[in-house]
Protein backbone atom coordinates (compact mmCIF):
# COMPACT_ATOMS: atom_id res chain seq x y z
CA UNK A 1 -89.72 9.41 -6.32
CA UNK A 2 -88.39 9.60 -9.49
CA UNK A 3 -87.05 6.50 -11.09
CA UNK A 4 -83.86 6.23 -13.08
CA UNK A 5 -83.98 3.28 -15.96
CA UNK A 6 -80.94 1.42 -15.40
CA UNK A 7 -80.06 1.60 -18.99
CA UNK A 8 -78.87 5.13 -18.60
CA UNK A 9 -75.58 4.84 -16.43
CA UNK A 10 -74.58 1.92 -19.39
CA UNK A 11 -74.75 4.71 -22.00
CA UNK A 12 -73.54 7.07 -20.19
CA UNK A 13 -70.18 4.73 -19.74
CA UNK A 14 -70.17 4.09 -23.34
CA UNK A 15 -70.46 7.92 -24.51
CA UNK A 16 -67.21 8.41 -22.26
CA UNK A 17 -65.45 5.84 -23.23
CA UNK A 18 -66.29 6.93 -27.00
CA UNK A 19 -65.06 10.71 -26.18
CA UNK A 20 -61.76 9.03 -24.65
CA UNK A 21 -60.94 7.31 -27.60
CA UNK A 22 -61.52 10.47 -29.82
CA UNK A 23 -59.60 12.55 -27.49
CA UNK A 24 -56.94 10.41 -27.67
CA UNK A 25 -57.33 9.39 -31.50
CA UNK A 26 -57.03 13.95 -32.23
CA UNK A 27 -53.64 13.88 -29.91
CA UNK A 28 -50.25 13.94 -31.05
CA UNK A 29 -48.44 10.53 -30.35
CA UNK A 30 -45.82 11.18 -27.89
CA UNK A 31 -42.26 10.37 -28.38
CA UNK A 32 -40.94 7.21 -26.62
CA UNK A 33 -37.69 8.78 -24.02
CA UNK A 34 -34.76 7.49 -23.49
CA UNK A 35 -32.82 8.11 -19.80
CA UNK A 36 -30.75 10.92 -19.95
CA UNK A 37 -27.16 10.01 -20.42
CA UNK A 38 -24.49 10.12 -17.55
CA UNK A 39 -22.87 13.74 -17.87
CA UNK A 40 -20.54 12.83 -14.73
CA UNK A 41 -16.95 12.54 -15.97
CA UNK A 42 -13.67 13.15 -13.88
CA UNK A 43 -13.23 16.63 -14.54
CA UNK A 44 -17.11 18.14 -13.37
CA UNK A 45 -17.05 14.93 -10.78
CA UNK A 46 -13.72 14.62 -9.22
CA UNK A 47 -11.95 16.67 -6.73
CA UNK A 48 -8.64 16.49 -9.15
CA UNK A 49 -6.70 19.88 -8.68
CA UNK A 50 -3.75 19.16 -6.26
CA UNK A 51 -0.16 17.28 -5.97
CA UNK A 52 0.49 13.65 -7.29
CA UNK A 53 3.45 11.95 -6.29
CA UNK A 54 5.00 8.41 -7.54
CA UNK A 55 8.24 6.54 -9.18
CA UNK A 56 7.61 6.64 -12.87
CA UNK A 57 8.74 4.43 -15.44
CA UNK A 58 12.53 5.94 -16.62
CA UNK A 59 14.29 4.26 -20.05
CA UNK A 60 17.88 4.18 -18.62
CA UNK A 61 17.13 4.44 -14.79
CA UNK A 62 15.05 1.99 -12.38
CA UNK A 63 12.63 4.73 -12.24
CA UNK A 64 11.90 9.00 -12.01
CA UNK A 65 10.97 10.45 -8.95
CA UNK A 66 7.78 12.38 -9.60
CA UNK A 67 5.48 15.53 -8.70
CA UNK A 68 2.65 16.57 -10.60
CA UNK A 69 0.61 19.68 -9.59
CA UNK A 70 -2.55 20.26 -11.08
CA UNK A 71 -4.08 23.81 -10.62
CA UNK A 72 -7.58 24.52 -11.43
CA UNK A 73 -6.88 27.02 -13.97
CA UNK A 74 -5.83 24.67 -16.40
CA UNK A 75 -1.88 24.83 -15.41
CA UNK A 76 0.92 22.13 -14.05
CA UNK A 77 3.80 22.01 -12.15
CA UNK A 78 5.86 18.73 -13.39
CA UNK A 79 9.38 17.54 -11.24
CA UNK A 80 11.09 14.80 -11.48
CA UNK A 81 14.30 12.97 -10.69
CA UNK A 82 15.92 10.07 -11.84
CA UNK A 83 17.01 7.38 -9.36
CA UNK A 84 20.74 7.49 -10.27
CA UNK A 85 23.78 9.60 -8.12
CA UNK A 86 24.32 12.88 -9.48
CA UNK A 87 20.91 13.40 -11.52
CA UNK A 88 19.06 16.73 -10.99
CA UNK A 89 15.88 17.43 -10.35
CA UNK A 90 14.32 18.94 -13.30
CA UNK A 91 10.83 21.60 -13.97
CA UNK A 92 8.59 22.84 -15.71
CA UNK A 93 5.28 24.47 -15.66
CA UNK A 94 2.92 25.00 -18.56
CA UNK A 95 -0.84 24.04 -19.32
CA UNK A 96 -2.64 20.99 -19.88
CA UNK A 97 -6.35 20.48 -21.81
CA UNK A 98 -9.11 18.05 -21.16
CA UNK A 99 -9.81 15.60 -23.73
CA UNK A 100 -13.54 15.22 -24.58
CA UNK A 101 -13.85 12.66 -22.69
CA UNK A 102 -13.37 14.14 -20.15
CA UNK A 103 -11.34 11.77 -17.96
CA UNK A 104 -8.18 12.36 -19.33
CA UNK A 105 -5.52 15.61 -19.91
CA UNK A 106 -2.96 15.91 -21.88
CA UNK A 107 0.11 18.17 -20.96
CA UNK A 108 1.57 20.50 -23.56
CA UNK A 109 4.85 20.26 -25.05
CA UNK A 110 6.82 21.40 -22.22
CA UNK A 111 5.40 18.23 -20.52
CA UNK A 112 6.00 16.11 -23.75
CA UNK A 113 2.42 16.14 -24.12
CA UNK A 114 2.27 13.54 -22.16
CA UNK A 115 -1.43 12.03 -21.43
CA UNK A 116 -3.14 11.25 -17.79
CA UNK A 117 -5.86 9.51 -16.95
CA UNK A 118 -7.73 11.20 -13.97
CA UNK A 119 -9.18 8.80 -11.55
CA UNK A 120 -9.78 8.99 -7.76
CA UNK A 121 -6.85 9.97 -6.16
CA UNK A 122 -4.67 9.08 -8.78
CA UNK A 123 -3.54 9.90 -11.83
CA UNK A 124 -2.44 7.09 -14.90
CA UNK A 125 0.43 7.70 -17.65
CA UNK A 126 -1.30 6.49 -20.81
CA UNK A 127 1.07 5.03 -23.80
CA UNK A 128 1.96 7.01 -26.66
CA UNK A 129 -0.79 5.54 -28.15
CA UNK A 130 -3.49 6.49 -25.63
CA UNK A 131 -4.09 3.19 -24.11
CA UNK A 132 -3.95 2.01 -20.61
CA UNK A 133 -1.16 0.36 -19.25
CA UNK A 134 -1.31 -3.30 -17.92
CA UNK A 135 -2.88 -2.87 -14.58
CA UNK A 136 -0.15 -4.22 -12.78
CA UNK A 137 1.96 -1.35 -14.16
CA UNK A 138 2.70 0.42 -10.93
CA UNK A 139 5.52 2.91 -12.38
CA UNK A 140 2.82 4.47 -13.98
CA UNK A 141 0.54 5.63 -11.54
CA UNK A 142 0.96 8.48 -9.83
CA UNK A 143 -1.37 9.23 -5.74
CA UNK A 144 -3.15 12.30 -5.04
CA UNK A 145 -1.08 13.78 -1.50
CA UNK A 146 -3.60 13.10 1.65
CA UNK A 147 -5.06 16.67 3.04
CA UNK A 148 -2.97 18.08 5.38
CA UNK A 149 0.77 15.84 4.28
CA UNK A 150 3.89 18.00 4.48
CA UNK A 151 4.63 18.76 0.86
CA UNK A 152 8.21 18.89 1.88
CA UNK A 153 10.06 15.45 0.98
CA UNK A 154 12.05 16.22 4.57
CA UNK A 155 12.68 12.60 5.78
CA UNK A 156 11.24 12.62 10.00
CA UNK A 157 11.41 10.44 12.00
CA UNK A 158 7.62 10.53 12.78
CA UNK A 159 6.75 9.39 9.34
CA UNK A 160 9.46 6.67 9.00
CA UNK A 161 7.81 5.05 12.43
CA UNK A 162 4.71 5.06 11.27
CA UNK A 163 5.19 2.69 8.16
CA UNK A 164 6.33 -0.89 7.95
CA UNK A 165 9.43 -0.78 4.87
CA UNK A 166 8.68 -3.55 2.19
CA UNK A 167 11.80 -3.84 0.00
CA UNK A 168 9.60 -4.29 -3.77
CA UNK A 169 12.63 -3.85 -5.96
CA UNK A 170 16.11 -3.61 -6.35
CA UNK A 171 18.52 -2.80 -9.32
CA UNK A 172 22.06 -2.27 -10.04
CA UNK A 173 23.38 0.55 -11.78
CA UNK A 174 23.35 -1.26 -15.13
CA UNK A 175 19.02 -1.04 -14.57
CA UNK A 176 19.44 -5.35 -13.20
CA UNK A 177 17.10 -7.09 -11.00
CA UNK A 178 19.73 -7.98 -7.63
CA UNK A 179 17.83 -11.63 -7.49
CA UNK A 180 19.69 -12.11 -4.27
CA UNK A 181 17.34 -9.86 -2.24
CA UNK A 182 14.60 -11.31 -3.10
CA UNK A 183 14.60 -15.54 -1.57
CA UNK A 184 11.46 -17.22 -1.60
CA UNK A 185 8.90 -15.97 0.81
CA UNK A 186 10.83 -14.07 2.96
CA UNK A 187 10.65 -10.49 1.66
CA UNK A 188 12.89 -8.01 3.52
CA UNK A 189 11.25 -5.78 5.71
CA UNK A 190 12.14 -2.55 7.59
CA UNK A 191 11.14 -0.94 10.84
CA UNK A 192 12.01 1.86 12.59
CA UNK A 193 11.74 3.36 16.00
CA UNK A 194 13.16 6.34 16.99
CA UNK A 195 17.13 6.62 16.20
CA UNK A 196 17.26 2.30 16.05
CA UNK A 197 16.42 0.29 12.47
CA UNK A 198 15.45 -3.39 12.31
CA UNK A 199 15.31 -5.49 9.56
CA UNK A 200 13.61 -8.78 9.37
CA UNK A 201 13.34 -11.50 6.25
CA UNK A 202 16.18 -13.22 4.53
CA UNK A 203 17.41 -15.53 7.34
CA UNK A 204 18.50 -13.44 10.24
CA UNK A 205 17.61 -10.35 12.05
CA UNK A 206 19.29 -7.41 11.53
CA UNK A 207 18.82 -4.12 14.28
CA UNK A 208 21.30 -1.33 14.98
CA UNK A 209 21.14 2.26 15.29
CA UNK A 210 21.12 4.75 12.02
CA UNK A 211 20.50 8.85 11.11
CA UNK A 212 20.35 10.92 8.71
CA UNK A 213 23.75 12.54 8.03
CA UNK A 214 24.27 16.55 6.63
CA UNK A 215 24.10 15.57 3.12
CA UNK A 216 21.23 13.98 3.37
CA UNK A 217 22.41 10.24 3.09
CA UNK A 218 21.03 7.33 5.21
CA UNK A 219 23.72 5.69 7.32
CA UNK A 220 23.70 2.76 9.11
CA UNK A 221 25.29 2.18 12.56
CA UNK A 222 26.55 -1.45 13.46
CA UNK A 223 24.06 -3.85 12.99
CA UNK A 224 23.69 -6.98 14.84
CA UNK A 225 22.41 -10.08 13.88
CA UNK A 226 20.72 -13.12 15.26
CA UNK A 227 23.03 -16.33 14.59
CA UNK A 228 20.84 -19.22 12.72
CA UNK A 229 22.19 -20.96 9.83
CA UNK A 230 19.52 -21.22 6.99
CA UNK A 231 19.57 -22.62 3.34
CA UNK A 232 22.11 -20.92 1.32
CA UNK A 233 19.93 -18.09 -0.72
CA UNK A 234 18.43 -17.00 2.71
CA UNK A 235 22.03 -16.40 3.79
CA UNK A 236 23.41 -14.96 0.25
CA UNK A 237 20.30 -12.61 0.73
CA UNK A 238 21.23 -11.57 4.25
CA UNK A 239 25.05 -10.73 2.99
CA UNK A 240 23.81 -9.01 0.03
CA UNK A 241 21.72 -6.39 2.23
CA UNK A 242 24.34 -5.79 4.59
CA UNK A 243 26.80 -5.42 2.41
CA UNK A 244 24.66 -2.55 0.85
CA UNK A 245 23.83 -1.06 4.23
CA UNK A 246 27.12 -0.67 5.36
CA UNK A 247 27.55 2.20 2.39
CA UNK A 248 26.27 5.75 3.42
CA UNK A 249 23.08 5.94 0.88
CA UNK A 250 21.02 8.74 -0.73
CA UNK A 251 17.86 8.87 0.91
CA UNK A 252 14.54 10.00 -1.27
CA UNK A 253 10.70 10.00 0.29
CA UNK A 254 8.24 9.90 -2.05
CA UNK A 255 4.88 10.79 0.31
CA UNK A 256 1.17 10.02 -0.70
CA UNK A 257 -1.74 7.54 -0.28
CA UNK A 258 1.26 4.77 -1.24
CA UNK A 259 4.81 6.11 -0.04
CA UNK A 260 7.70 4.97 -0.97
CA UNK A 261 11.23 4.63 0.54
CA UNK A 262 14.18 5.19 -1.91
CA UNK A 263 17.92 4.21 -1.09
CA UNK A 264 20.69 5.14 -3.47
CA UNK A 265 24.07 3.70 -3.32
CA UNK A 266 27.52 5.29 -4.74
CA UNK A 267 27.42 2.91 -7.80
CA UNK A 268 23.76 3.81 -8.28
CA UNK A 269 22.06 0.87 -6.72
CA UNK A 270 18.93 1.31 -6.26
CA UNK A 271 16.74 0.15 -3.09
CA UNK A 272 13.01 0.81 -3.67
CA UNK A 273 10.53 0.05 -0.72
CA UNK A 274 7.10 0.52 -0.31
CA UNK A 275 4.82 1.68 2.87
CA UNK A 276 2.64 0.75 4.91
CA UNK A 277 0.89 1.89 7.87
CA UNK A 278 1.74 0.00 11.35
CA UNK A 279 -0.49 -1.33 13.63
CA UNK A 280 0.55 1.37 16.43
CA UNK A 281 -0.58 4.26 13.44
CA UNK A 282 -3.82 2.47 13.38
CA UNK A 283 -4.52 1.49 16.18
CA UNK A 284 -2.14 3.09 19.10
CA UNK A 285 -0.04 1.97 21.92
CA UNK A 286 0.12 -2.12 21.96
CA UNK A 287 -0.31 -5.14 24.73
CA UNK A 288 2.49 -6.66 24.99
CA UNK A 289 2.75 -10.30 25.24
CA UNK A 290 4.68 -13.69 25.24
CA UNK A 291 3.34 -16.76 23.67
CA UNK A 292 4.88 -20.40 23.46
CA UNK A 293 4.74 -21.78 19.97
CA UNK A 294 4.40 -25.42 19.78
CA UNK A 295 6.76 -27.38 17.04
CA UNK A 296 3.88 -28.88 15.13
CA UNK A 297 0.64 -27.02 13.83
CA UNK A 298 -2.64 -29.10 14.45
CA UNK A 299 -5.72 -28.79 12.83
CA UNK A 300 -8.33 -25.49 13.51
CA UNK A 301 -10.84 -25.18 15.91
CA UNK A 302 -13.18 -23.00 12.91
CA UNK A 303 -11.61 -24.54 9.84
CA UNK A 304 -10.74 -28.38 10.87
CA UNK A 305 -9.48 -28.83 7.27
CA UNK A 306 -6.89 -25.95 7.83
CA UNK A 307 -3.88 -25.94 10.20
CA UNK A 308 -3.22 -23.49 12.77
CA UNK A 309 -0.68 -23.03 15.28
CA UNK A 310 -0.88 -24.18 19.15
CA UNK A 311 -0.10 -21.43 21.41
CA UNK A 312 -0.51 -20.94 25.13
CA UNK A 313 0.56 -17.31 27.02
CA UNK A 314 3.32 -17.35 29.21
CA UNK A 315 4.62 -14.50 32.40
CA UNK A 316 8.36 -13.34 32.91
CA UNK A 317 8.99 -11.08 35.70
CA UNK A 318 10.93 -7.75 35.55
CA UNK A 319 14.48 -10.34 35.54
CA UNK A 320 13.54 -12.07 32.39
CA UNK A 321 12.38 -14.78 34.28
CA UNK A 322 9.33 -17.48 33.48
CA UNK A 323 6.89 -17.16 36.77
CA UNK A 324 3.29 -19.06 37.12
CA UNK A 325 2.19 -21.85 35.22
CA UNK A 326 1.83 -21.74 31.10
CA UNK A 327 -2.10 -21.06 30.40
CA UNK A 328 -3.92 -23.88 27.87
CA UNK A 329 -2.50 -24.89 24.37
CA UNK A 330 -5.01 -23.37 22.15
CA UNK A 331 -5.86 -23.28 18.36
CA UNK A 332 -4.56 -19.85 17.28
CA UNK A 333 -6.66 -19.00 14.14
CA UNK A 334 -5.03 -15.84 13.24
CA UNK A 335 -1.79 -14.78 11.65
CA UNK A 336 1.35 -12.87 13.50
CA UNK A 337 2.93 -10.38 11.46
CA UNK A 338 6.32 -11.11 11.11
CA UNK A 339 6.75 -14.30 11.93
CA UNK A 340 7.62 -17.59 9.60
CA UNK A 341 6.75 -21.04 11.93
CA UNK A 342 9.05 -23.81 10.80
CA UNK A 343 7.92 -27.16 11.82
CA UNK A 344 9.53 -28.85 14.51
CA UNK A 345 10.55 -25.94 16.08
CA UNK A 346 8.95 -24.78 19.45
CA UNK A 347 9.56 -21.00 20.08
CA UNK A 348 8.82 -18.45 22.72
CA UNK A 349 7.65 -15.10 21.47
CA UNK A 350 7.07 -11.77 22.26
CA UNK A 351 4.88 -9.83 20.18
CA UNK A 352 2.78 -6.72 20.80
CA UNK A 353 -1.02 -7.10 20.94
CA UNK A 354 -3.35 -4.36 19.38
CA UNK A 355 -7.11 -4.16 19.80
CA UNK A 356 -9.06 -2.76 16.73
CA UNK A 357 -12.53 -0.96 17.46
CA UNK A 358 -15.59 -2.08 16.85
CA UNK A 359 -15.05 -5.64 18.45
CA UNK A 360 -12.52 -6.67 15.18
CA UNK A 361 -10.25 -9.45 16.17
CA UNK A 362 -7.20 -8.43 17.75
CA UNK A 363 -4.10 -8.36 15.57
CA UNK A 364 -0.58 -9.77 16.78
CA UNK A 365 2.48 -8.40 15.08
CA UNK A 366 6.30 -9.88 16.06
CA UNK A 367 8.46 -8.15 18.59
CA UNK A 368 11.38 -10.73 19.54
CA UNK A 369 11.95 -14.63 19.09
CA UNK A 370 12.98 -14.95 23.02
CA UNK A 371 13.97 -18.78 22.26
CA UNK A 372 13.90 -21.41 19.74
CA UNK A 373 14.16 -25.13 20.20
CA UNK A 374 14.01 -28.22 17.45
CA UNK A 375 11.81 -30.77 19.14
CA UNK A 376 12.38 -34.26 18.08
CA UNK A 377 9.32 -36.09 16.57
């Protein structure tokens, strides 16, 4: 048997290694890389041809009524209509350009060459300058419609149910703030349900019937109201609305991701309200149920540090009348839409129960104060 010295395999090693370092010593020294930069801007990444709709900001009116389609060939569609009796809706079509950016278009002069910022769903009037509004700038954003909306602004009933009515602003037709409508925490709120409208915030109630007459104006049947005596803004509130609602008023839909409700009086007064969608949209038909409020609030069974309210379920029979015994006072960690405790006062309430999916706690929204009582202390 032949015999290898064990000398050989350490020279070998050492010849590689000496080639390696030759090799490498003869290449070229590669470039360091950088990563490639993000190409993805808004118009090769977004979906952004189709209609945006929105109030936009108007110099001598509380705001413009607005449409902008976007086509993929490069062409618009603008309308818009100021919030004030007798304006008309104006149009015009032309073509708008990408900026290098890419994120942002700029319409030609038939559109004042006005400049957008393209985003998700939404579109953002620059300034003059080019900059971005504050962000809290909501007359200058306009939403991308949902697939499938009606592009008609055709007020149904269908769509008016399935929002809750938040009153955001109010003017007069000198462009003022009406500071009446608008008392501490109670914001005025509208709901409607077939032919009948009700009204909650301020200090009372308000519910009556209303339609939509020929010329398109909203009109308001006789609306009743609950009888509590409040501070004196919550009542100068109250007045101030149904003052306006007595009035026939021009009605105006704007429709999109964020719709909003537009009432115009004779004198150009101008109710703005925003939408959102109920719990019966969400989630369908409700449980309906009555629970006892107790005067005082105690502290939380998950937060101790918070208070909640005490609440215990109660049965009337088909008569309106209390059967069975109360079930247990219990800590009541949520929230019911729609209603405003006041300590000391006990109430009995029915509200309508809805049941999310996927186990999510179950969310309580305010039908009907049924009766209110001040308990003594």
């Amino acid at each position: 048997m032949k015999l290898t010295p064990l000398w050989m395999p350490i020279s070998l090693c050492l010849v590689l290694a000496a080639c390696s370092a030759e090799n490498s010593a003869d290449s070229p020294a590669q470039p360091a890389t950088s990563p490639a930069p993000d190409m993805h801007t808004s118009q090769n990444a977004l979906d952004w041809a189709g209609d945006y709709h929105g109030i936009l900001a108007c110099t001598d009116c509380p705001g413009s009524k607005t449409r902008l389609t976007l086509a993929k060939d490069g062409t618009y569609t603008l309308e818009s209509q100021a919030l004030k009796q007798g304006a008309q809706a104006q149009s015009v079509s032309g073509s708008f350009t990408w900026q290098p950016d890419g994120n942002t278009i700029v319409l030609d002069a038939g559109g004042g060459g006005q400049r957008f910022s393209v985003g998700e769903g939404r579109l953002i009037l620059l300034n003059a300058d080019g900059s971005r509004p504050a962000p809290d700038a909501t007359d200058r954003v306009l939403q991308k419609a949902q697939a499938g909306q009606a592009e008609s602004d055709a007020l149904t009933a269908a769509f008016l149910q399935d929002h809750l009515w938040r009153l955001q602003s109010a003017s007069t037709g000198a462009n003022q703030r009406i500071e009446a409508l608008f008392p501490k925490d109670r914001p005025f709120e509208f709901r409607f349900t077939g032919t009948n409208l009700a009204v909650s915030g301020g200090c009372n109630g308000l519910r009556g019937s209303y339609q939509i007459n020929a010329e398109g104006q909203f009109v308001a049947g006789r609306m009743a109201s609950t009888m509590m005596a409040c501070e004196p803004s919550l009542m100068a509130a109250d007045k101030t609305l149904s003052d306006l609602l007595a009035k026939p008023l021009q009605i105006m839909l704007v429709q999109g991701a964020q719709p909003s409700l537009i009432l115009l009086a004779a004198d150009n007064t101008v109710l703005m309200l925003a939408g959102q969608k109920t719990p019966e949209a969400l989630y369908g038909p409700a449980t309906r149920v009555f629970l006892e409020v107790a005067a005082q609030t105690a502290p939380c069974q998950r937060d101790a540090g918070a208070q909640c309210l005490q609440v215990r379920e109660i049965t009337f029979d088909e008569q309106g009348l209390k059967v069975g015994s109360p079930g247990e006072w219990t800590s009541f960690d949520g929230s019911i839409e729609g209603y405003q405790h006041t300590p000391g006062v006990r109430n009995v309430l029915r509200v309508n129960r809805f049941q999310p999916p996927a186990g999510a706690p179950a969310v309580y929204v305010l039908d009907l104060v049924v009766e209110s009582e001040t308990v003594q202390q």
